[in-house]
C-alpha atoms as a PDB file:
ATOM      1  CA  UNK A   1     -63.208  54.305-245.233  1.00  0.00           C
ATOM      2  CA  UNK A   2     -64.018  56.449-242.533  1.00  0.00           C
ATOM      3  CA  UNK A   3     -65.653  55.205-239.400  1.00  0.00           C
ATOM      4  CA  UNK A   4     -67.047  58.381-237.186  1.00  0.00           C
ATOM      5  CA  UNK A   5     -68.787  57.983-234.070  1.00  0.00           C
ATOM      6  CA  UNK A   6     -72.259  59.602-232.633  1.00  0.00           C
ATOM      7  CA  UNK A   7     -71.560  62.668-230.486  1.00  0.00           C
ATOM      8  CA  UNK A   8     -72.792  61.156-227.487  1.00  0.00           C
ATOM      9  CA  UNK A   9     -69.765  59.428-227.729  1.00  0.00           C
ATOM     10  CA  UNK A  10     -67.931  62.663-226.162  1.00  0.00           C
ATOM     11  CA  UNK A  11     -66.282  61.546-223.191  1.00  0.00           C
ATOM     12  CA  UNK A  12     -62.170  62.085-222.963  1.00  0.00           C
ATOM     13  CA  UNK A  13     -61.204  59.111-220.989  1.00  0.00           C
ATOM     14  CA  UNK A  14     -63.654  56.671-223.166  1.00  0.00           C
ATOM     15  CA  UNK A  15     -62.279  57.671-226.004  1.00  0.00           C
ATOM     16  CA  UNK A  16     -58.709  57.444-225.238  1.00  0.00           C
ATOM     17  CA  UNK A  17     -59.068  54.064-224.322  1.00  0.00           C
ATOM     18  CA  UNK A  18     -60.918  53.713-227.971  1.00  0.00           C
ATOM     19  CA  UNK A  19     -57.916  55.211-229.704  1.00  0.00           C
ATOM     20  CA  UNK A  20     -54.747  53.128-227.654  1.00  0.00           C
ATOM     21  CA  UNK A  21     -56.820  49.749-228.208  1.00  0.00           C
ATOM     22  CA  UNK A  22     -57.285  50.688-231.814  1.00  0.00           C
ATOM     23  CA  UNK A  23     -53.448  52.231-233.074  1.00  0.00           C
ATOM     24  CA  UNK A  24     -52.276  48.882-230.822  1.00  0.00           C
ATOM     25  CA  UNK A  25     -54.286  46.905-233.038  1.00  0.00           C
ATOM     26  CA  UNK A  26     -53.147  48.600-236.396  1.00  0.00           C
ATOM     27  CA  UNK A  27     -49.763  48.497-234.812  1.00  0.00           C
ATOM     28  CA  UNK A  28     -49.830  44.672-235.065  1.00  0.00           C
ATOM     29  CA  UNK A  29     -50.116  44.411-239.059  1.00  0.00           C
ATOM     30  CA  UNK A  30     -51.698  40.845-238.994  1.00  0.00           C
ATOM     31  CA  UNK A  31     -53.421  40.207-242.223  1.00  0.00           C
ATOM     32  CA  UNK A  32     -56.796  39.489-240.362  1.00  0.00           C
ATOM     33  CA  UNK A  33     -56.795  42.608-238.514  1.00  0.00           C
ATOM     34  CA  UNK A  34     -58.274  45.703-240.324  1.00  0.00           C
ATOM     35  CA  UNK A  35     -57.468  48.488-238.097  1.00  0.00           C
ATOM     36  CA  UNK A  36     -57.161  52.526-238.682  1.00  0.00           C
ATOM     37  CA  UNK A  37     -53.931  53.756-239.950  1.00  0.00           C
ATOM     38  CA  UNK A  38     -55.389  57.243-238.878  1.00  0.00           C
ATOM     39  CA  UNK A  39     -57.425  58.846-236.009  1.00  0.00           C
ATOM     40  CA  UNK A  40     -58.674  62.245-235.292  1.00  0.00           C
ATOM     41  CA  UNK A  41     -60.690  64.785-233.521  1.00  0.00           C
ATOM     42  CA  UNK A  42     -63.245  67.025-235.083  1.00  0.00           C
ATOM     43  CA  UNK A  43     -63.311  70.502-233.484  1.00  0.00           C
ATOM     44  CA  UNK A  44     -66.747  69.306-232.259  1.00  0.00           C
ATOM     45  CA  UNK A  45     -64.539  66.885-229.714  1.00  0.00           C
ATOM     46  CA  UNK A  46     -66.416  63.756-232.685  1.00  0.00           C
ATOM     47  CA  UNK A  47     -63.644  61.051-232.871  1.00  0.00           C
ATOM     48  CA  UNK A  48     -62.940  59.689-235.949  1.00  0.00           C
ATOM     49  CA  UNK A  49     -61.079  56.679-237.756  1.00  0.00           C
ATOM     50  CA  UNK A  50     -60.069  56.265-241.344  1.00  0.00           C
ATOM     51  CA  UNK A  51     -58.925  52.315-242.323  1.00  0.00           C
ATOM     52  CA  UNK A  52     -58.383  50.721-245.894  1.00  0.00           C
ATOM     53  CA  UNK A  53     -61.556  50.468-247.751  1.00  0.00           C
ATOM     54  CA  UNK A  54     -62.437  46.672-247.811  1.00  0.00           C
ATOM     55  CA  UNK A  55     -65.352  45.006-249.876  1.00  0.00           C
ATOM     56  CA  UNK A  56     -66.249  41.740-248.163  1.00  0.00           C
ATOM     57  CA  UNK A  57     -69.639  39.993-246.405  1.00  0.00           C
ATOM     58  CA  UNK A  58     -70.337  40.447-243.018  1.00  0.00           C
ATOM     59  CA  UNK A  59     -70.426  37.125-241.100  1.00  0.00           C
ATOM     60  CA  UNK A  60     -73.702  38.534-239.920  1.00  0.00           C
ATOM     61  CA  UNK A  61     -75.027  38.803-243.465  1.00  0.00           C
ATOM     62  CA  UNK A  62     -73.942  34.994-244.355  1.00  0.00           C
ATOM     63  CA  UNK A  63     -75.700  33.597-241.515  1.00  0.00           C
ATOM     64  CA  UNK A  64     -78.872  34.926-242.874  1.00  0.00           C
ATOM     65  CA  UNK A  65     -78.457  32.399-245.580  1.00  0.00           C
ATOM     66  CA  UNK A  66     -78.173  29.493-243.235  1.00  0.00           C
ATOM     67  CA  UNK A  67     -75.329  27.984-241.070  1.00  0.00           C
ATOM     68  CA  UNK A  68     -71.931  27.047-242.423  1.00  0.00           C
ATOM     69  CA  UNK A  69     -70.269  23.486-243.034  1.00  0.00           C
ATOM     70  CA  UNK A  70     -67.549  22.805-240.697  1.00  0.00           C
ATOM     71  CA  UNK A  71     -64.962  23.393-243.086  1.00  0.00           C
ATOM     72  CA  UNK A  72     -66.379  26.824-244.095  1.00  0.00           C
ATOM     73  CA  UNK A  73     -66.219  27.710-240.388  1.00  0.00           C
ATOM     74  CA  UNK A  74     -62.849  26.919-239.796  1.00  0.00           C
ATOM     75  CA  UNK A  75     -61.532  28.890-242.568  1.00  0.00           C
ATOM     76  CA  UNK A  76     -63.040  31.607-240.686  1.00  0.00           C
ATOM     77  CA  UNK A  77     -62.703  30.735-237.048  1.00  0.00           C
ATOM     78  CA  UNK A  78     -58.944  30.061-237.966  1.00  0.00           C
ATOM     79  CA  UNK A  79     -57.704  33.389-238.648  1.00  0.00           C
ATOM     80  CA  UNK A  80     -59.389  34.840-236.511  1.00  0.00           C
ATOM     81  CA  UNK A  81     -58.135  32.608-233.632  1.00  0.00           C
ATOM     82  CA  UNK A  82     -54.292  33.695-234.840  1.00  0.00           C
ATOM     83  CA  UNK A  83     -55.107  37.366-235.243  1.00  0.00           C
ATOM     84  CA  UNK A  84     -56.485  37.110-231.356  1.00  0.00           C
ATOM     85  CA  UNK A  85     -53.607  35.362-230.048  1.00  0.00           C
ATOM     86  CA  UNK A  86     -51.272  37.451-232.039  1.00  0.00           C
ATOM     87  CA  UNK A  87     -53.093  40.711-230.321  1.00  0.00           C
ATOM     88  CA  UNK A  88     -53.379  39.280-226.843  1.00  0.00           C
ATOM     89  CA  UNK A  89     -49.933  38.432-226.375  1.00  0.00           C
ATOM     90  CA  UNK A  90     -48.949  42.170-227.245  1.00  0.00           C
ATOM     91  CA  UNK A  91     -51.584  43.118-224.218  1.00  0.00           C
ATOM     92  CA  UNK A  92     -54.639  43.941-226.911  1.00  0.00           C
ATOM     93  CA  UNK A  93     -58.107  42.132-226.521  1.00  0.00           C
ATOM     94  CA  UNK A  94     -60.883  43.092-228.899  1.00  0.00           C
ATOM     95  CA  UNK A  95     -64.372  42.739-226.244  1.00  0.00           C
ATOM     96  CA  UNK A  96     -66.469  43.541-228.872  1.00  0.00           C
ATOM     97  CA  UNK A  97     -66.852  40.380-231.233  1.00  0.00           C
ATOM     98  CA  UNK A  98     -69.772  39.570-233.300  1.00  0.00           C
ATOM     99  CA  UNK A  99     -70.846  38.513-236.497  1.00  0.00           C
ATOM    100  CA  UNK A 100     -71.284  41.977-237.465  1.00  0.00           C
ATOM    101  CA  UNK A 101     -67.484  42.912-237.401  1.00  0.00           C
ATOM    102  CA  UNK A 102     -66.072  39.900-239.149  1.00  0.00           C
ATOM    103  CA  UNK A 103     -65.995  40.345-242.492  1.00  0.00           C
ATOM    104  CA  UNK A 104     -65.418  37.580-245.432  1.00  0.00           C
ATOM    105  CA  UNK A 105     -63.009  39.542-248.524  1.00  0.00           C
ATOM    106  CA  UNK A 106     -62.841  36.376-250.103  1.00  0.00           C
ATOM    107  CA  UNK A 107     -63.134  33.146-249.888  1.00  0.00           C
ATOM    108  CA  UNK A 108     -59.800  32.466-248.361  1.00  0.00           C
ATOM    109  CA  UNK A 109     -59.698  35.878-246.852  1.00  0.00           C
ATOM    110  CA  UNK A 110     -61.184  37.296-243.502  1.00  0.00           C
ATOM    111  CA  UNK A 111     -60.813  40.579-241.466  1.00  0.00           C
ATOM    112  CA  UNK A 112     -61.719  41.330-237.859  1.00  0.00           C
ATOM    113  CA  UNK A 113     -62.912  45.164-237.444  1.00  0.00           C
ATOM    114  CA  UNK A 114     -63.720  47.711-234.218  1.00  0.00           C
ATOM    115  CA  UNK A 115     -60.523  46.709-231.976  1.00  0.00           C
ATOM    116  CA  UNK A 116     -60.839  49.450-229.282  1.00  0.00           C
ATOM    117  CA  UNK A 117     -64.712  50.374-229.881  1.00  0.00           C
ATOM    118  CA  UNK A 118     -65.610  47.507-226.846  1.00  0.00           C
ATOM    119  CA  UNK A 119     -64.461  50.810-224.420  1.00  0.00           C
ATOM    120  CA  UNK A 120     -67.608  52.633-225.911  1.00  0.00           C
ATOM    121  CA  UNK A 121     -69.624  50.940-223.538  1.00  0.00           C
ATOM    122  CA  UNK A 122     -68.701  52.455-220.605  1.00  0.00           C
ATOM    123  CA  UNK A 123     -69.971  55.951-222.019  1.00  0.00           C
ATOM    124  CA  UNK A 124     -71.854  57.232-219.174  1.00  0.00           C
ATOM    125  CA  UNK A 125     -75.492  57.373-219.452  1.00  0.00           C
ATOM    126  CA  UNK A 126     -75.638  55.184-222.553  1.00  0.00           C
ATOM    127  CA  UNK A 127     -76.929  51.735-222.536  1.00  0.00           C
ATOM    128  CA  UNK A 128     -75.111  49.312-224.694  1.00  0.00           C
ATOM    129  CA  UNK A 129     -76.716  45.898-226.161  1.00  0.00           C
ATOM    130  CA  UNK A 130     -74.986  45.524-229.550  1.00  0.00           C
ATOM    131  CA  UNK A 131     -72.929  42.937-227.949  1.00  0.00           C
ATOM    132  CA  UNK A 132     -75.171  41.083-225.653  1.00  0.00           C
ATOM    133  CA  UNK A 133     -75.101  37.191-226.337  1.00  0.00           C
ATOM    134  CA  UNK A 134     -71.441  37.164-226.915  1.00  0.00           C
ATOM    135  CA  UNK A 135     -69.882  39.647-224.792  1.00  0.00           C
ATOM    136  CA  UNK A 136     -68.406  37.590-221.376  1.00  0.00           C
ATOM    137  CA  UNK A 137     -70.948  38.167-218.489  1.00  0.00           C
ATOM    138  CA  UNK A 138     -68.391  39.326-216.197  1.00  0.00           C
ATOM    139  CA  UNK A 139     -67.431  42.360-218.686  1.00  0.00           C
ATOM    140  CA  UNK A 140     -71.645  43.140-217.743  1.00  0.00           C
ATOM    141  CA  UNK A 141     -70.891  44.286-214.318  1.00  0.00           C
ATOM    142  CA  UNK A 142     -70.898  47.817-213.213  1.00  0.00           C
ATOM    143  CA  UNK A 143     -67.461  48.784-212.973  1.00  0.00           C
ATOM    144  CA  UNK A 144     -65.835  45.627-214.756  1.00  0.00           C
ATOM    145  CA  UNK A 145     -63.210  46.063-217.783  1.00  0.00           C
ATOM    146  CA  UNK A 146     -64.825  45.420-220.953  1.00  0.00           C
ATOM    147  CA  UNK A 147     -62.152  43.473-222.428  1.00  0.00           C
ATOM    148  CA  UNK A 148     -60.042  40.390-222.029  1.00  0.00           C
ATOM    149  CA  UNK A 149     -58.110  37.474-223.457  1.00  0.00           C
ATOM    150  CA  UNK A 150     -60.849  35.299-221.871  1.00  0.00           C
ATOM    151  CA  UNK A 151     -63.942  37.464-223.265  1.00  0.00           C
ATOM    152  CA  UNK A 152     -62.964  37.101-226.199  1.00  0.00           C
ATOM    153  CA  UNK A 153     -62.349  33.278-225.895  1.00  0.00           C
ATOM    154  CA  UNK A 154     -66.383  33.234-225.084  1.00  0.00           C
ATOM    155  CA  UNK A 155     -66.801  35.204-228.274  1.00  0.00           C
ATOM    156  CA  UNK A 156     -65.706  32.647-230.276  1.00  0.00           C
ATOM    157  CA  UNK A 157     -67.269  30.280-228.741  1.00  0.00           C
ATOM    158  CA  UNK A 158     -70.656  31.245-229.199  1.00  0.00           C
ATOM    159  CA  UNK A 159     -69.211  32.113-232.673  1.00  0.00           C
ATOM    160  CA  UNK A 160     -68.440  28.265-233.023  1.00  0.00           C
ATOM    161  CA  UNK A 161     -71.721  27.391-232.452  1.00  0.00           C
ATOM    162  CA  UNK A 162     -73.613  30.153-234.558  1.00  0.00           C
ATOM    163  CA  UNK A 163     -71.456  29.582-237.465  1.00  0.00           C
ATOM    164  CA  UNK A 164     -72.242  25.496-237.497  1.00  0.00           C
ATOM    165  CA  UNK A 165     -76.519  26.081-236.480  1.00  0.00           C
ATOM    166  CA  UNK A 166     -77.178  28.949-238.174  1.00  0.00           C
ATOM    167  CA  UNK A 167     -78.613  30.083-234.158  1.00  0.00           C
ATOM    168  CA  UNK A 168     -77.372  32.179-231.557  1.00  0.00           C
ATOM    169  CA  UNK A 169     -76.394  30.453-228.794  1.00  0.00           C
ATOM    170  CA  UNK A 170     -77.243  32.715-226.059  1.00  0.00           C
ATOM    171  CA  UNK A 171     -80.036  34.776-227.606  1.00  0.00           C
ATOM    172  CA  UNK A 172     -81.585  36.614-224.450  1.00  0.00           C
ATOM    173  CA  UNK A 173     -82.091  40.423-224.847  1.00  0.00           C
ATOM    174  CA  UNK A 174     -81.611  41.275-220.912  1.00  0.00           C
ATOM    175  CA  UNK A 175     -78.538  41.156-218.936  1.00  0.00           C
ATOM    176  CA  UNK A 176     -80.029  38.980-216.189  1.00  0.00           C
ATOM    177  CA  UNK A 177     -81.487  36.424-218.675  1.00  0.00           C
ATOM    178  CA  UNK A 178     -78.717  36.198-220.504  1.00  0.00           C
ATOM    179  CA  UNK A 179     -76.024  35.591-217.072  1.00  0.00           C
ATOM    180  CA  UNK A 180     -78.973  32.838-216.399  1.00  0.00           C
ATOM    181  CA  UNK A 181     -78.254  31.623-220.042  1.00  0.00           C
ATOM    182  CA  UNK A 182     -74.484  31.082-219.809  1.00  0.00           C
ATOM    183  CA  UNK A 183     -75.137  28.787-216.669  1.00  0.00           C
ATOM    184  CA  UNK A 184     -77.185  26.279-219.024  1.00  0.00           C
ATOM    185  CA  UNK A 185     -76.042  27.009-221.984  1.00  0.00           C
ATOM    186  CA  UNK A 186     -77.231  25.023-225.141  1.00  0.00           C
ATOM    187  CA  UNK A 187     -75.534  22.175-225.907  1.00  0.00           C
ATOM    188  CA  UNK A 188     -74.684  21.517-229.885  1.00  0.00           C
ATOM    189  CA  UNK A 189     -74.923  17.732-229.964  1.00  0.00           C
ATOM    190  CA  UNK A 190     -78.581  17.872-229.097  1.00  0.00           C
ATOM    191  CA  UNK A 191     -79.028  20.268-232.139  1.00  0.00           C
ATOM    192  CA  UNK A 192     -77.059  18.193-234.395  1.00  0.00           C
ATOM    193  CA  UNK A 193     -75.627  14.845-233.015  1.00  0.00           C
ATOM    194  CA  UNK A 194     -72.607  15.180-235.695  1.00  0.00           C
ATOM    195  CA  UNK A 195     -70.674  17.996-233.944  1.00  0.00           C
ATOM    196  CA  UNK A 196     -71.611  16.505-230.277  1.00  0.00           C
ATOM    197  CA  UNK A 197     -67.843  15.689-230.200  1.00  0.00           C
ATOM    198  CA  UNK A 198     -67.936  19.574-229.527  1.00  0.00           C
ATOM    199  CA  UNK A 199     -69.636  20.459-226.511  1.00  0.00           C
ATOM    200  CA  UNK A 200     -67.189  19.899-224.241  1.00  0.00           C
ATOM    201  CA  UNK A 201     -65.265  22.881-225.684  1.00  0.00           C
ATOM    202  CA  UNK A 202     -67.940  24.885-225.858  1.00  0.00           C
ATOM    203  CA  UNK A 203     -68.750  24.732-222.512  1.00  0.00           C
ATOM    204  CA  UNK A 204     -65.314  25.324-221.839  1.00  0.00           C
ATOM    205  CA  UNK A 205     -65.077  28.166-224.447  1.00  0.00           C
ATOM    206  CA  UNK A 206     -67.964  29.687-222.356  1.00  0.00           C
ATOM    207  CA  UNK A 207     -67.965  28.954-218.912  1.00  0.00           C
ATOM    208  CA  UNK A 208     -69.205  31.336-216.696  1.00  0.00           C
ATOM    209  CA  UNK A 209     -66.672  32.058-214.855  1.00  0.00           C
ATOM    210  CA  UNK A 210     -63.538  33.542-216.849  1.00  0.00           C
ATOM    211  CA  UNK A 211     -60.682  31.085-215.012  1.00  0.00           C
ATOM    212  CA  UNK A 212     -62.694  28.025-216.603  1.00  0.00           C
ATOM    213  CA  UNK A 213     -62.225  29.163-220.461  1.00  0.00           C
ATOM    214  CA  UNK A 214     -59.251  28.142-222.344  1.00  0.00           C
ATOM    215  CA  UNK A 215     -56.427  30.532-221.182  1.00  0.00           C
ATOM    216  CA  UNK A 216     -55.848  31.188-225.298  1.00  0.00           C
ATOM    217  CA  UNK A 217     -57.570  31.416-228.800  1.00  0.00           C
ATOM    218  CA  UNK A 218     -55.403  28.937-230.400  1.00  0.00           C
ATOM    219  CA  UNK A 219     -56.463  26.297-227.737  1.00  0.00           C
ATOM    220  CA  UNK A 220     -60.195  26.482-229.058  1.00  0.00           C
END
């Protein structure tokens, strides 16, 4: 499969960034992980990637069919959680998760896609919304880096509680509305009194402020 990325995307720096993040990942070989095993340059200065060939369901595309039990969610969540850890501890964070990029192979199986493409968004002169709602507010400042162990902690939290409501926790479509969002965010257990055991880590998970989320995926 080969991924290749608009032209507007032409910008050295950006896309060097986009390639470490993305050979680290491959580099990794964790069985969640579906990185590129090659990446190159058209002679129009168009980077492209080239990965295994996967057939699977987008978490994105399940959720249209309602939310998931708990158990169905934690056979998700928990790969995903190992394949973070297992990344940041070799200095690789993903600031890019969303439904879209986790993909389902099987029913035992899942695969996390776009390590590296987070750096995208700081393409001059392009505005970037693909991840709002589950990107960390702080990686929403001018200037800020777009990836962290701790963004991607408050990826998977609002993950947590999309995958168990079948709703998007933070749904706002502007950066100052959403910031306002994360400061009262929603609480599960008035949703669904079952899973109220559960907002305590979710407001953890997603605290504002990036010292007040768990310090690592496995913790969630």
């Amino acid at each position: 499969a080969v991924k290749r990325l608009h032209a507007h995307f032409y910008v050295k720096d950006v896309l060097a960034r986009v390639k470490k993040d993305a050979l680290a990942a491959a580099a990794l070989g964790h069985p969640a992980i579906l990185a590129p095993y090659h990446i190159g340059t058209e002679m129009t200065g168009t980077l492209f990637l080239v990965c295994r060939f996967v057939q699977g369901e987008s978490l994105a595309t399940r959720l249209q069919r309602g939310p998931l039990s708990f158990t169905a969610a934690l056979s998700i969540l928990d790969p995903l959680c190992a394949a973070l850890q297992m990344a940041h501890d070799a200095g690789v964070s993903h600031g890019g998760i969303t439904p879209t990029n986790i993909i389902s192979v099987s029913s035992t199986r899942v695969m996390l896609t776009d390590f590296g493409m987070c750096h995208l968004r700081g393409t001059p002169k392009i505005r970037w919304g693909g991840a709002m709602g589950y990107a960390a507010p702080e990686t929403l400042q001018d200037g800020a880096a777009l990836c962290s162990p701790r963004g991607d902690v408050f990826a998977l939290g609002a993950l947590v509680y999309e995958c168990l409501t079948g709703h998007r926790m933070f749904a706002s479509t502007s950066v100052v509305a959403f910031v306002n969002s994360v400061v009262n965010s929603s609480r599960i257990g008035a949703q669904l009194p079952m899973y109220e055991h559960l907002d305590a880590m979710l407001e953890m998970a997603c605290a504002p402020q990036p010292d007040d989320r768990f310090a690592t995926t496995t913790t969630l």
